[in-house]
Protein backbone atom coordinates (compact mmCIF):
# COMPACT_ATOMS: atom_id res chain seq x y z
CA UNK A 1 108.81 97.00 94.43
CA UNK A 2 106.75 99.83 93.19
CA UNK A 3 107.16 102.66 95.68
CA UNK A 4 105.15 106.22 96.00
CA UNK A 5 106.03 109.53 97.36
CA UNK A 6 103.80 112.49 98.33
CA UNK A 7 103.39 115.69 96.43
CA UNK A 8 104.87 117.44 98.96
CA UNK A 9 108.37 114.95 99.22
CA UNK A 10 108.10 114.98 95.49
CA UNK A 11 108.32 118.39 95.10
CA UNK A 12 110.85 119.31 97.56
CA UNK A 13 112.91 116.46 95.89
CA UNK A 14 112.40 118.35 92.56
CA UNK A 15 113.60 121.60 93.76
CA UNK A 16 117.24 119.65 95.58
CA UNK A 17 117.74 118.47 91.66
CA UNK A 18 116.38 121.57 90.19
CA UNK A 19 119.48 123.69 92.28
CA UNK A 20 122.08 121.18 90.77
CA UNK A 21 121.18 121.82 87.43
CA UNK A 22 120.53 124.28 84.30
CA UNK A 23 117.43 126.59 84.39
CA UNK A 24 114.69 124.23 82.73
CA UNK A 25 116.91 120.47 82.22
CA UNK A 26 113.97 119.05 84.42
CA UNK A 27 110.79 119.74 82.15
CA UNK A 28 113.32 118.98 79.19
CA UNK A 29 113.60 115.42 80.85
CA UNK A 30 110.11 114.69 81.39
CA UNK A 31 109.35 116.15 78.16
CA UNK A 32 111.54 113.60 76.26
CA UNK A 33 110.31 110.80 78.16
CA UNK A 34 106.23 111.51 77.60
CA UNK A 35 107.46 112.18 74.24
CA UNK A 36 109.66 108.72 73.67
CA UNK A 37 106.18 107.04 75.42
CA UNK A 38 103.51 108.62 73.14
CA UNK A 39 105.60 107.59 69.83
CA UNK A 40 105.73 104.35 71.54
CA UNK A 41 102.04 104.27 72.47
CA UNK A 42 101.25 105.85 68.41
CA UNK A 43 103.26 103.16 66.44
CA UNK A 44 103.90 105.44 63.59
CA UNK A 45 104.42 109.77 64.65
CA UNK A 46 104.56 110.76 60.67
CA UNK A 47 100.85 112.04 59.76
CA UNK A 48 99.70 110.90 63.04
CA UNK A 49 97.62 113.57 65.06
CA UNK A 50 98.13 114.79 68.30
CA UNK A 51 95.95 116.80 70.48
CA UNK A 52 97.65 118.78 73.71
CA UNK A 53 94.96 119.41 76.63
CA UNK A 54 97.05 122.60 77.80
CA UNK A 55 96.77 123.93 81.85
CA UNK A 56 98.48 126.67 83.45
CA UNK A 57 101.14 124.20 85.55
CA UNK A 58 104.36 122.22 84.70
CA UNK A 59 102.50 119.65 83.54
CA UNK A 60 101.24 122.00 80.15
CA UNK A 61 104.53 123.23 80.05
CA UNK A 62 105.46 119.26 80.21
CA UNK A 63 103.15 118.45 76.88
CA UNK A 64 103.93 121.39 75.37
CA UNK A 65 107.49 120.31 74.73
CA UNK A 66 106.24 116.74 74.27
CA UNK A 67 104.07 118.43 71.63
CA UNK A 68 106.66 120.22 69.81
CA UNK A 69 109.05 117.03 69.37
CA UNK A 70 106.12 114.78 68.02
CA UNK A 71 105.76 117.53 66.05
CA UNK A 72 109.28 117.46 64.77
CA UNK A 73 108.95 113.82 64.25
CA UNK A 74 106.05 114.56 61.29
CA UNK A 75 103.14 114.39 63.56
CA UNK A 76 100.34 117.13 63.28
CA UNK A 77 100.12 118.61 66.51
CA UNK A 78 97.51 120.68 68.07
CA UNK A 79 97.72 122.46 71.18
CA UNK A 80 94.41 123.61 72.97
CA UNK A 81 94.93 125.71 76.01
CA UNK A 82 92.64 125.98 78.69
CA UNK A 83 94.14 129.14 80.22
CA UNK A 84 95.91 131.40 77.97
CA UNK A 85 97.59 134.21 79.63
CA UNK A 86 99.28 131.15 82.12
CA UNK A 87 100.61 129.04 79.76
CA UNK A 88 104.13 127.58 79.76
CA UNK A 89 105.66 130.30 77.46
CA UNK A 90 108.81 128.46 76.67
CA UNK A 91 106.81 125.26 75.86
CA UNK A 92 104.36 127.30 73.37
CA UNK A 93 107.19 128.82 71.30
CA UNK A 94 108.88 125.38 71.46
CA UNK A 95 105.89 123.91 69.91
CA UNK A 96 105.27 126.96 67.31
CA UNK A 97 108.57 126.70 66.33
CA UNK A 98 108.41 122.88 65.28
CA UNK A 99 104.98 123.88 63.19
CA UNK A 100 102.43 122.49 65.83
CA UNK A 101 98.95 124.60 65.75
CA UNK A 102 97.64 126.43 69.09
CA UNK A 103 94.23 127.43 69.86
CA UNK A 104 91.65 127.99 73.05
CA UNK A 105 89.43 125.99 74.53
CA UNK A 106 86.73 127.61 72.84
CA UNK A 107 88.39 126.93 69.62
CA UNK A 108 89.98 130.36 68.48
CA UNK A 109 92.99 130.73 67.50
CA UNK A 110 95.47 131.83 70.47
CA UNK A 111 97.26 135.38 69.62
CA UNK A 112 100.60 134.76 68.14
CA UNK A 113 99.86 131.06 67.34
CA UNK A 114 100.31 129.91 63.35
CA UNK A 115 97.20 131.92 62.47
CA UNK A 116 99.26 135.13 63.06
CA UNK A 117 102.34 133.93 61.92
CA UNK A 118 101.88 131.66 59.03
CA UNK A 119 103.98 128.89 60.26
CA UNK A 120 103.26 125.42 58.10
CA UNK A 121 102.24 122.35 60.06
CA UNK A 122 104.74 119.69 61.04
CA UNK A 123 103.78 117.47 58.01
CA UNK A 124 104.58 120.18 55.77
CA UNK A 125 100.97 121.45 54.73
CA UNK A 126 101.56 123.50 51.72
CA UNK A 127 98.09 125.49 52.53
CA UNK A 128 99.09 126.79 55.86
CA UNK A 129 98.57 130.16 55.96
CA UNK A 130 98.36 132.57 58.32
CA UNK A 131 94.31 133.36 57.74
CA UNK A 132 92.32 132.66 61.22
CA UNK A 133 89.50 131.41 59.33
CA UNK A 134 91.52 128.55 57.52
CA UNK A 135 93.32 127.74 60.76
CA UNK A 136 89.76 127.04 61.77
CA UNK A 137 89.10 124.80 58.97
CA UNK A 138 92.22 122.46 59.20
CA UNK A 139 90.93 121.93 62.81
CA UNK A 140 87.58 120.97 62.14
CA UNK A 141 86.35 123.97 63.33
CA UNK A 142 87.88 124.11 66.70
CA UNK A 143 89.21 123.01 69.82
CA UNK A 144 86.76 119.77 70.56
CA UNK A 145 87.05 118.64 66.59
CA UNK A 146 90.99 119.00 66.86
CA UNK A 147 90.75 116.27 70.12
CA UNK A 148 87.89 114.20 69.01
CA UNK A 149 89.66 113.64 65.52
CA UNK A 150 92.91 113.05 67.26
CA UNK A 151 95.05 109.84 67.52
CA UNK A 152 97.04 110.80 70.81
CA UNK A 153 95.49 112.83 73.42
CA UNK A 154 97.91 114.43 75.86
CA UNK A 155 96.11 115.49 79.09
CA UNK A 156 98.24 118.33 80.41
CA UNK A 157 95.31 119.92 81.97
CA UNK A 158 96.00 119.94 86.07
CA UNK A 159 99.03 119.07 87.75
CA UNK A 160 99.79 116.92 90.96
CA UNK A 161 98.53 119.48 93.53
CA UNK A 162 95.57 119.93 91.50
CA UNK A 163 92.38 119.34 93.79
CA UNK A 164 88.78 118.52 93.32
CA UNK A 165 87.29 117.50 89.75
CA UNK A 166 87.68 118.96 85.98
CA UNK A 167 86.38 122.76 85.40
CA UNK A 168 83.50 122.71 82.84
CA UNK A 169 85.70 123.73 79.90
CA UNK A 170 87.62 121.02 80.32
CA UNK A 171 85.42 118.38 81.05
CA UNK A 172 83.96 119.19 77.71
CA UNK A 173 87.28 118.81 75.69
CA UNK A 174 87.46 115.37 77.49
CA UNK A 175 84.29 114.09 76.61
CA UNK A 176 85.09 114.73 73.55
CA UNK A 177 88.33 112.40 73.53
CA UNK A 178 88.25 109.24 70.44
CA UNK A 179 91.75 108.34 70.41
CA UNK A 180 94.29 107.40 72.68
CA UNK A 181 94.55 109.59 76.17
CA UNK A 182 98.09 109.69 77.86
CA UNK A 183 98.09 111.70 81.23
CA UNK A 184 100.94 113.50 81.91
CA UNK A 185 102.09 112.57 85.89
CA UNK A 186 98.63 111.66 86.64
CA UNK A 187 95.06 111.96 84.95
CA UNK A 188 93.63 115.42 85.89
CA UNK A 189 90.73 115.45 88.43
CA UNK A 190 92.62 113.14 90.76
CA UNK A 191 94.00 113.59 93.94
CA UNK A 192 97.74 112.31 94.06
CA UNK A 193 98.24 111.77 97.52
CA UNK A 194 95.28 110.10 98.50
CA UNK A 195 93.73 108.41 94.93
CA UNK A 196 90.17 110.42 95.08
CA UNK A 197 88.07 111.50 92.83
CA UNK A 198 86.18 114.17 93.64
CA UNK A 199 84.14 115.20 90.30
CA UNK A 200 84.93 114.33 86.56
CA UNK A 201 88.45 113.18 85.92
CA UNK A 202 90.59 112.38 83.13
CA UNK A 203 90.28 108.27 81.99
CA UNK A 204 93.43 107.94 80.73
CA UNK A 205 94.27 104.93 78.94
CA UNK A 206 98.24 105.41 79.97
CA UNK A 207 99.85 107.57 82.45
CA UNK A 208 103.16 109.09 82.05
CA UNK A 209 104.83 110.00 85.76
CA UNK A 210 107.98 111.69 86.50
CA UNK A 211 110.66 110.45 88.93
CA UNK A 212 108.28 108.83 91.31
CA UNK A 213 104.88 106.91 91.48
CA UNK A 214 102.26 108.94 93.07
CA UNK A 215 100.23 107.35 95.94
CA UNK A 216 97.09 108.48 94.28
CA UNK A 217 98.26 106.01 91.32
CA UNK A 218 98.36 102.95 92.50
CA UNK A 219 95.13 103.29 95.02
CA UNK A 220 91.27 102.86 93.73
CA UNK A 221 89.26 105.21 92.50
CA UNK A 222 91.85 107.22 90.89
CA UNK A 223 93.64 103.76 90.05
CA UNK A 224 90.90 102.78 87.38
CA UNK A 225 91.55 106.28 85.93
CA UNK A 226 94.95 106.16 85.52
CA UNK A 227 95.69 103.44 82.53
CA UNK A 228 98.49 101.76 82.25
CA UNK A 229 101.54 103.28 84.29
CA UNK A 230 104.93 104.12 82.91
CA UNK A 231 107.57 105.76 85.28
CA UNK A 232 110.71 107.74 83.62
CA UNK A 233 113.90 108.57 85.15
CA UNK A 234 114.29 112.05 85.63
CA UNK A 235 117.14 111.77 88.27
CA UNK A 236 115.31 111.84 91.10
CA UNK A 237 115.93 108.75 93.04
CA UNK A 238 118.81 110.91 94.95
CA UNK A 239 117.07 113.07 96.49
CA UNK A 240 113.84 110.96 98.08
CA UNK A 241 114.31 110.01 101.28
CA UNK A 242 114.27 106.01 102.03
CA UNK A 243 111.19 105.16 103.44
CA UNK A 244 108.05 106.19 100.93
CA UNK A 245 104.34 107.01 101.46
CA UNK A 246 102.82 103.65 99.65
CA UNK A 247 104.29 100.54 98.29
CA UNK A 248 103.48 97.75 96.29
CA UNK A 249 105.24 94.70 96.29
CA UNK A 250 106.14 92.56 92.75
CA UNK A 251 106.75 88.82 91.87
CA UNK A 252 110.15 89.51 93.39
CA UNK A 253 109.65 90.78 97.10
CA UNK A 254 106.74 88.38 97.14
CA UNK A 255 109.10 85.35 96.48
CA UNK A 256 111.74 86.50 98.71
CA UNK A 257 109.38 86.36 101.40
CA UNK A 258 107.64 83.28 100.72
CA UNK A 259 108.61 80.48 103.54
CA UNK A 260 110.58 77.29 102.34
CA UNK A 261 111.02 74.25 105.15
CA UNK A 262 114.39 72.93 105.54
CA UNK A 263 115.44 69.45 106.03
CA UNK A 264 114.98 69.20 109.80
CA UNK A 265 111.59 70.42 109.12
CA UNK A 266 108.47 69.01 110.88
CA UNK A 267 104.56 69.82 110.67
CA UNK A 268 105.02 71.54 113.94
CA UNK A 269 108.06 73.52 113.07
CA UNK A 270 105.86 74.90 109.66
CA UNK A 271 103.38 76.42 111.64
CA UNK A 272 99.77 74.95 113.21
CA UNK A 273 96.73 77.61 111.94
CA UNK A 274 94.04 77.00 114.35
CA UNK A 275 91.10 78.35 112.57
CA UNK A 276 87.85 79.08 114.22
CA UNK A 277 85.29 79.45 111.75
CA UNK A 278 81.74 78.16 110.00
CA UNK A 279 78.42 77.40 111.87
CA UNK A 280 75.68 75.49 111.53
CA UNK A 281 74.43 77.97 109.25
CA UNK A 282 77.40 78.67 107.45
CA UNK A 283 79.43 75.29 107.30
CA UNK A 284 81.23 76.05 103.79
CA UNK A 285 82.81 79.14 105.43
CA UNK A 286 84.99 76.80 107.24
CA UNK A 287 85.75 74.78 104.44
CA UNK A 288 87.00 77.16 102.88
CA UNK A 289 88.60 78.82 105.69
CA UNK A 290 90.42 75.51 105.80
CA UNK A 291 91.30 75.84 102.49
CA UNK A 292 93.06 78.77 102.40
CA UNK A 293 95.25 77.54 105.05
CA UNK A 294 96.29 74.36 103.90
CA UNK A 295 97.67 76.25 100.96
CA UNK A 296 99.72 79.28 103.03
CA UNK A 297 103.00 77.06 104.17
CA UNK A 298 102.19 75.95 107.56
CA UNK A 299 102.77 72.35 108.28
CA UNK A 300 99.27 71.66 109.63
CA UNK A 301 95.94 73.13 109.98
CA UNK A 302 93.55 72.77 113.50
CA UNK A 303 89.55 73.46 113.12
CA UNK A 304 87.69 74.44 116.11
CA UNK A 305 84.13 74.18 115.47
CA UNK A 306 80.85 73.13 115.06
CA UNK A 307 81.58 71.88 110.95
CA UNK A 308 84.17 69.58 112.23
CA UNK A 309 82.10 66.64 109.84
CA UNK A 310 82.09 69.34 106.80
CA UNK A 311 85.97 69.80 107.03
CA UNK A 312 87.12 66.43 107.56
CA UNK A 313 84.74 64.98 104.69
CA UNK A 314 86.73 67.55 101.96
CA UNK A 315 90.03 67.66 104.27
CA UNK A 316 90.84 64.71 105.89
CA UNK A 317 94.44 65.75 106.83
CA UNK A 318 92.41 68.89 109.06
CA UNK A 319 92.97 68.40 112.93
CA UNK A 320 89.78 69.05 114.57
CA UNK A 321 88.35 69.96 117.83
CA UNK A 322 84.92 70.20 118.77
CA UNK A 323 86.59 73.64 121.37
CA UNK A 324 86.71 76.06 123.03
CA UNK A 325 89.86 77.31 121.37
CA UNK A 326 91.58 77.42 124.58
CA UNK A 327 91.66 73.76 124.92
CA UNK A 328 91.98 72.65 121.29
CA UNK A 329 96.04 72.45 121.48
CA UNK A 330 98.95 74.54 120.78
CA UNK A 331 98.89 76.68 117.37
CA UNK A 332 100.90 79.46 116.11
CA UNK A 333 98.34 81.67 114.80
CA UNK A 334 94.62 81.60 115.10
CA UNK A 335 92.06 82.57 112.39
CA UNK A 336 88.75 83.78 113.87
CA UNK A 337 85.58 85.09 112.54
CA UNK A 338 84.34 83.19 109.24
CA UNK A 339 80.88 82.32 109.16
CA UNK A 340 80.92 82.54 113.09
CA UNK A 341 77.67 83.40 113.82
CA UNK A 342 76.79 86.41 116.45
CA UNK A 343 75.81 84.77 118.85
CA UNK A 344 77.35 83.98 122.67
CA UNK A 345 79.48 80.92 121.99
CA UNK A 346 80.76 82.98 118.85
CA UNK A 347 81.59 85.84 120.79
CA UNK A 348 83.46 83.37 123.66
CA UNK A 349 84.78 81.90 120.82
CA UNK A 350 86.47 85.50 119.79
CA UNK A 351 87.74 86.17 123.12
CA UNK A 352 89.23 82.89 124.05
CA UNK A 353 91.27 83.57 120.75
CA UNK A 354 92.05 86.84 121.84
CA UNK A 355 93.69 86.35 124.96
CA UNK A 356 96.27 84.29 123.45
CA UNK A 357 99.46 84.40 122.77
CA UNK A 358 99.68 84.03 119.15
CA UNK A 359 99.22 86.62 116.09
CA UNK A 360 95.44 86.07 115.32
CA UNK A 361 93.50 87.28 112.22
CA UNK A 362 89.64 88.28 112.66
CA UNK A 363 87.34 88.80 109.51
CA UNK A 364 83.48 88.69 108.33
CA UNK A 365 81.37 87.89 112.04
CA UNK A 366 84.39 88.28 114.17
CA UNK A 367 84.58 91.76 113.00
CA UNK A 368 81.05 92.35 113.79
CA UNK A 369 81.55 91.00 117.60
CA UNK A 370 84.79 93.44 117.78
CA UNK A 371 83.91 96.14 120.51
CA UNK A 372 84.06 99.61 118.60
CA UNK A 373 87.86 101.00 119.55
CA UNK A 374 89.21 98.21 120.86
CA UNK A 375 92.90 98.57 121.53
CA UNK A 376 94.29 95.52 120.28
CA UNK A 377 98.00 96.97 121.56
CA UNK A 378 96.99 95.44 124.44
CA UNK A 379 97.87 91.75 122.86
CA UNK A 380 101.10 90.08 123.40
CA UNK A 381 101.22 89.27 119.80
CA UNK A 382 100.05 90.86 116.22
CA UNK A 383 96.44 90.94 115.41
CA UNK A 384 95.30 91.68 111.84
CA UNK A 385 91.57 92.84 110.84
CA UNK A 386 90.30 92.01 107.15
CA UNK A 387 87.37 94.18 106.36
CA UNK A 388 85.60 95.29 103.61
CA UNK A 389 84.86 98.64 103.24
CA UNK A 390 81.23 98.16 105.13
CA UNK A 391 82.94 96.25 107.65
CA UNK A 392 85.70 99.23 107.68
CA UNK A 393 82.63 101.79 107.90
CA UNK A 394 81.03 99.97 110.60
CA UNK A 395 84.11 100.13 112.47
CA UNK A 396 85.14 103.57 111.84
CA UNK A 397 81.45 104.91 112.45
CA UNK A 398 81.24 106.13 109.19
CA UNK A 399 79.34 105.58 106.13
CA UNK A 400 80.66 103.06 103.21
CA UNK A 401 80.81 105.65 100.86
CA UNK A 402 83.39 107.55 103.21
CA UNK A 403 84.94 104.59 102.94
CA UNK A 404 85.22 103.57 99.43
CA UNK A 405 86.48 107.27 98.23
CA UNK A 406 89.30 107.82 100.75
CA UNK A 407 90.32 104.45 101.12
CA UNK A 408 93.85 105.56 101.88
CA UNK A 409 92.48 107.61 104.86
CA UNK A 410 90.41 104.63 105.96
CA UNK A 411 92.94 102.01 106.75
CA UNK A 412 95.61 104.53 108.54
CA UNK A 413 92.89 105.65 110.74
CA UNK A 414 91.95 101.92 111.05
CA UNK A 415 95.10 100.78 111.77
CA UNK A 416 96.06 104.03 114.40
CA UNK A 417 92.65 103.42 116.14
CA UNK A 418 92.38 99.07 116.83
CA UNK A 419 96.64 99.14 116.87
CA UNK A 420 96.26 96.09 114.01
CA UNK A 421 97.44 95.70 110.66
CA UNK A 422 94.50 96.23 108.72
CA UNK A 423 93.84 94.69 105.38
CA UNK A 424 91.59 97.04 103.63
CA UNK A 425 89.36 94.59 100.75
CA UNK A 426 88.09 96.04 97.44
CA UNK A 427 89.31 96.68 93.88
CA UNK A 428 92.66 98.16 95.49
CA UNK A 429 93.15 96.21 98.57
CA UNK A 430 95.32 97.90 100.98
CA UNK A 431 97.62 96.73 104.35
CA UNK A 432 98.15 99.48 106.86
CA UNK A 433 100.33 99.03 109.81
CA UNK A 434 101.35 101.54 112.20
CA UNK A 435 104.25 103.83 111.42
CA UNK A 436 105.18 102.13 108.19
CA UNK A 437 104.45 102.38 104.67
CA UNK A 438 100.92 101.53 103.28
CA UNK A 439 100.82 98.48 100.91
CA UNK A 440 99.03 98.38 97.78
CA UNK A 441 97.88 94.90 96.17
CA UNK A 442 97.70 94.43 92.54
CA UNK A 443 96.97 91.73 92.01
CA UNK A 444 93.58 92.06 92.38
CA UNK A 445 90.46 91.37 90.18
CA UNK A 446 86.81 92.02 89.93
CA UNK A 447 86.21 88.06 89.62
CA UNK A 448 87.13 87.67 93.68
CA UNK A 449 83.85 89.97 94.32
CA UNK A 450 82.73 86.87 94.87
CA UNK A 451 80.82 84.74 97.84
CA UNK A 452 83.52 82.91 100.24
CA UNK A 453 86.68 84.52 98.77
CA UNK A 454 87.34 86.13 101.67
CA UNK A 455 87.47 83.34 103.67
CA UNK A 456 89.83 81.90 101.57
CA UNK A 457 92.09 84.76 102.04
CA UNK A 458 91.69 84.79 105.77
CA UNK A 459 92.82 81.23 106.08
CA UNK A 460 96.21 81.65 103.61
CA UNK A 461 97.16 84.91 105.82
CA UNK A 462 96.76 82.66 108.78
CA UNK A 463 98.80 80.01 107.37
CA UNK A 464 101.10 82.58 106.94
CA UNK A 465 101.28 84.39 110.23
CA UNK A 466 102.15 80.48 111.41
CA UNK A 467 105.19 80.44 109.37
CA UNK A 468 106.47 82.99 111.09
CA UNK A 469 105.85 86.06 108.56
CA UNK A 470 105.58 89.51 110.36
CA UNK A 471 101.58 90.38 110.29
CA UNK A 472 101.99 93.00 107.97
CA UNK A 473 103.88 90.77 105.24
CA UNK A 474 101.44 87.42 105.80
CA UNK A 475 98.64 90.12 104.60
CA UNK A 476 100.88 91.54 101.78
CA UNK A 477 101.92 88.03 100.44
CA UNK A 478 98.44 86.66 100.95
CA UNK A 479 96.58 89.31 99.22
CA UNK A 480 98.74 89.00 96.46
CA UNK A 481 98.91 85.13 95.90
CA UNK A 482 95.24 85.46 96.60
CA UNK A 483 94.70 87.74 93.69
CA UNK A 484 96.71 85.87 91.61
CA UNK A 485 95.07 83.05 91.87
CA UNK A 486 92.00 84.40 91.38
CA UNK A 487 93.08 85.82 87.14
CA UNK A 488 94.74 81.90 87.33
CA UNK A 489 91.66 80.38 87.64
CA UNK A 490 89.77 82.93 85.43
CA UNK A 491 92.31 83.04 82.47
CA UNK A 492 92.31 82.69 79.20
CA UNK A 493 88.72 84.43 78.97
CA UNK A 494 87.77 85.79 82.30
CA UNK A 495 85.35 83.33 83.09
CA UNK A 496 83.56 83.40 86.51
CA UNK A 497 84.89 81.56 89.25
CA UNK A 498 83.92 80.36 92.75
CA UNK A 499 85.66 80.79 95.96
CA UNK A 500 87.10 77.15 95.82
CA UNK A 501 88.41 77.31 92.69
CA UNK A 502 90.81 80.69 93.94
CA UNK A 503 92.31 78.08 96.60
CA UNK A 504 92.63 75.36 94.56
CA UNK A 505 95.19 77.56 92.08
CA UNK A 506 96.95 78.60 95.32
CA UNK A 507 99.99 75.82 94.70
CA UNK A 508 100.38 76.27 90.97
CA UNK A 509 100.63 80.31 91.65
CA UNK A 510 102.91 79.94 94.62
CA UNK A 511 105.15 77.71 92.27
CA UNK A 512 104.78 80.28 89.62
CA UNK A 513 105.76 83.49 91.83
CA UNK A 514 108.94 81.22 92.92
CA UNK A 515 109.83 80.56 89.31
C-alpha cells in the first residue's frame, strides 16, 4: 500500500530524525538518492548535461548536491538559481567544487561561481576559464539555453510548503525545458497536501520524494504533473505515526480483501445485490447495473424494475421483481439510482431502499432525488454515494470547478456532511469515510470517461457490500478492479471501449489481481 503524510507530519518527522543524527546526513540522503535516480533516468552520466532549477529551500539545497555528484560522475552540470543571496550555501560549494557551472536566472554568472574562479567543467573542458563572457558562451548564452539544451532537468525550484503557482522567472526557465524533468519531492507549483494547482506548475516527467509520499502526489490535478513516482528511504518510517493522511491500495491489499466462498457455500450465503435501477427511458442502465454485480462475488443478483424483460433477455440467471423494493425479497445490499428516472415512483423507489436494513449504494438519479444534507447516520447500516464531481457540486452547493481543483477537500466535506462513504469519480477517484484515511484509486483511465461505466461500477461495489466487505473497502476494491478492467479491455493500443466491455474483463482481472 502506497501511503501519504502531510507536510506538517512530514516535517515534524524530519526534525525527530534530524536530532538523532549529524548536522546535514538528511539532505546528504536525499541527495544520493535523486542522484542514484537521475543516472538511472539518464542511462549514461559521462558527457550527459544536466540543468539544476535552483530555489531558496531544502529542496535547491537537495539538487544542488544531486548536481555536484552527477557532476563527479562526468556529467556537465549547470546550476541556475532563481534566488541568489538564499541559496543552499553548502550545496553550491559542493557543486563548484566537483566543476559544475552556476549562474542566475537571468543568465549571469553568479559571484564566486567558475567564472570567478576558473574551475574546469566536470568533463574536463580544457577551455574553462575564468572569463564571464566565455562562461556565457559554453552556456549558450544563458540560463534558458543551459535548460533547453539539457538532457536532465532537476526542478529544485519550490519546496513542499510552497503555495500557489510558479513566479514569472521561473515559469520562463520551465517553458523552456527539452529534456527530461525530475522534480525533486514534488513538481513546483503544487500543493502537497491537497494536489492543487493553483497557476503554472512544474510537468515533471518523474518525481523524486523523500521518506514519504505526499498526498498532493497521488491526487488529480497535481497527479498528472507529477510523472512517474519514485520514493527513497531516508529513514523516516520511525518516526511517522501509524495511521497516514491518504492511501492507495496495490495488487496486494486488493487481493487480500477480495471474498473467496468456502465449501459450505450457497448463493444466499455469497451475498443477494438487489439493484434498483433503469427505466423505460434508460433500460441499458440496468443492464449494466446488473452487470457489474454479477461480476463483484455475491452469489446472486435481484432486479427491481421496470427493465425486468431487458435484464433477463442478456442475464437470465438475474432474479427479478416487478417491486417496490420492500417486497421484492431479502438482499444484503441494495444498489439504487441508475437510470432511475426523477420522477415519484423513482423517488419511492429511493426511500423504500433507504429505510432498510442493509448497506445501500446510490449513484447517477438517486443522487439527484437525495435531499441536500441528508444525514445518512441515521441508517442502521452503511450507505455509500458515487458522484461525479457535478453530482459532488450539486450536493455540496458549489460549483464543479470547486470541485474538480480541491478534490481532496470535496469528498471529506462530502463524507462529514451525508455521514457516507463517498466515492469521489474522475481521473483520481477518491473514497472518503469518516475519521479514516482517504483512498486514492489508480487504477484509473481516461477510456472509463465513458457512457454507462458508472453503472457498471455501482453494481460491482454492490456485489461487494453483499459479500460482506466494510463500505469503505467494497468502494476501494471496486474502483480498482473497475479501473483495471477498463486498461484490460483497452490494451495493447488504447483502443476505445464501451461500458460492457469494462464488465465483461471483470473475471479475467479479478483472476489476475489473485495471481
Amino acid at each position: 500500500m502506497r501511503i501519504a503524510y502531510s507536510v506538517e507530519t512530514v516535517r515534524a518527522a524530519e526534525r525527530e530524525l534530524m536530532a538523532r543524527l549529524p548536522e546535514g546526513a538528511l539532505m546528504q540522503r536525499a541527495a544520493a538518492g535523486l542522484a542514484a535516480a537521475c543516472a538511472d533516468l539518464l542511462g549514461r552520466v559521462y558527457g550527459s548535461r544536466v540543468a539544476l532549477l535552483v530555489g531558496s529551500g531544502d529542496n535547491g539545497g537537495d539538487a544542488l548536491y544531486a548536481g555536484a555528484r552527477l557532476a563527479r560522475r562526468g556529467a556537465g552540470v549547470t546550476a541556475v538559481l532563481l534566488n541568489p543571496e538564499r541559496a543552499h550555501g553548502g550545496g553550491l560549494a559542493a557543486l563548484r567544487a566537483a566543476g559544475g557551472r552556476v549562474v542566475t536566472a537571468q543568465g549571469g554568472p553568479a559571484a564566486g561561481g567558475p567564472a570567478a574562479s576558473g574551475s574546469a567543467t566536470a568533463g574536463g573542458d580544457p577551455a574553462a576559464s575564468g572569463n564571464a563572457a566565455a562562461d556565457r558562451e559554453r552556456t549558450g548564452g544563458g540560463a534558458e539555453a543551459a535548460v533547453a539544451r539539457a538532457d536532465l532537468v532537476i526542478d529544485g525550484i519550490v519546496g513542499i510548503g510552497g503555495k500557489g503557482g510558479l513566479r514569472p522567472d521561473a515559469e520562463r526557465l520551465v517553458r523552456a525545458v527539452r529534456g527530461i524533468a525530475v522534480a525533486v519531492d514534488l513538481p513546483s507549483g503544487v500543493d502537497a497536501d491537497t494536489g492543487e494547482v493553483r497557476g503554472s506548475a512544474v510537468r515533471a516527467n518523474a518525481t523524486i520524494t523523500f521518506g514519504a509520499y505526499k498526498p498532493g502526489l497521488l491526487i488529480d490535478p497535481a497527479h498528472t504533473h507529477a510523472g512517474a513516482l519514485r520514493l527513497i528511504d531516508i529513514g523516516l518510517d520511525a518516526h511517522l505515526p501509524a495511521d497516514p493522511d491518504v492511501e492507495a491500495l496495490q495488487h496486494e491489499d486488493v487481493a487480500a480483501l477480495l471474498p473467496r466462498p468456502t465449501p459450505e457455500s450457497d448463493k444466499y450465503r455469497r451475498g443477494v445485490v438487489g439493484v434498483v435501477a433503469g427505466s423505460a427511458r434508460y433500460p441499458g442502465a440496468a443492464v449494466l447495473a446488473v452487470s457489474g454485480a454479477l461480476r463483484g462475488g455475491g452469489g446472486a443478483v435481484r432486479y427491481v424494475g421496470p427493465a425486468a424483460d431487458d435484464v433477463i433477455s442478456r442475464f437470465p440467471e438475474t432474479l427479478v421483481h416487478t417491486g417496490p423494493p420492500a417486497k421484492a425479497g431479502r438482499v444484503q445490499s441494495w444498489v439504487v439510482g441508475p437510470g432511475l428516472g426523477d420522477g415519484a415512483a423513482a423517488k419511492h423507489s429511493l426511500d423504500d431502499v433507504l429505510a432498510s436494513d442493509v448497506p445501500v449504494l446510490v449513484d447517477a438519479d438517486g443522487l439527484h432525488l437525495l435531499p441536500t444534507g441528508s444525514d445518512l447516520r441515521k441508517r442502521e447500516a452503511a450507505t455509500v454515494l458515487t458522484p461525479h464531481a457535478g453530482e459532488a457540486a450539486a450536493l455540496l452547493g458549489v460549483s464543479r470547478e470547486e470541485v474538480e481543483s480541491g478534490r481532496l477537500a470535496a469528498v471529506r466535506a462530502l463524507s462529514e456532511r451525508y455521514g457516507a462513504t463517498v466515492l469521489l469519480k474522475g481521473s483520481t477517484t477518491l473514497i472518503a469515510a469518516e475519521h479514516q484515511p482517504v483512498r486514492v484509486n489508480p487504477t484509473g483511465t481516461g477510456w472509463l470517461a465513458t457512457a454507462g461505466s458508472g453503472d457498471v461500477l455501482s453494481g460491482l461495489i454492490g456485489s461487494l457490500l453483499a459479500t460482506g466487505l466494510p463500505a469503505r473497502d467494497a468502494a476501494s476494491v471496486g474502483a480498482y478492479l473497475h479501473g483495471l478492467a477498463a486498461r484490460r479491455a483497452t490494451t495493447p493500443h488504447g483502443a476505445p471501449i464501451a461500458a460492457y466491455d469494462v464488465s465483461t474483463a471483470l473475471t479475467d482481472t479479478w483472476r489476475d489481481v489473485l495471481a
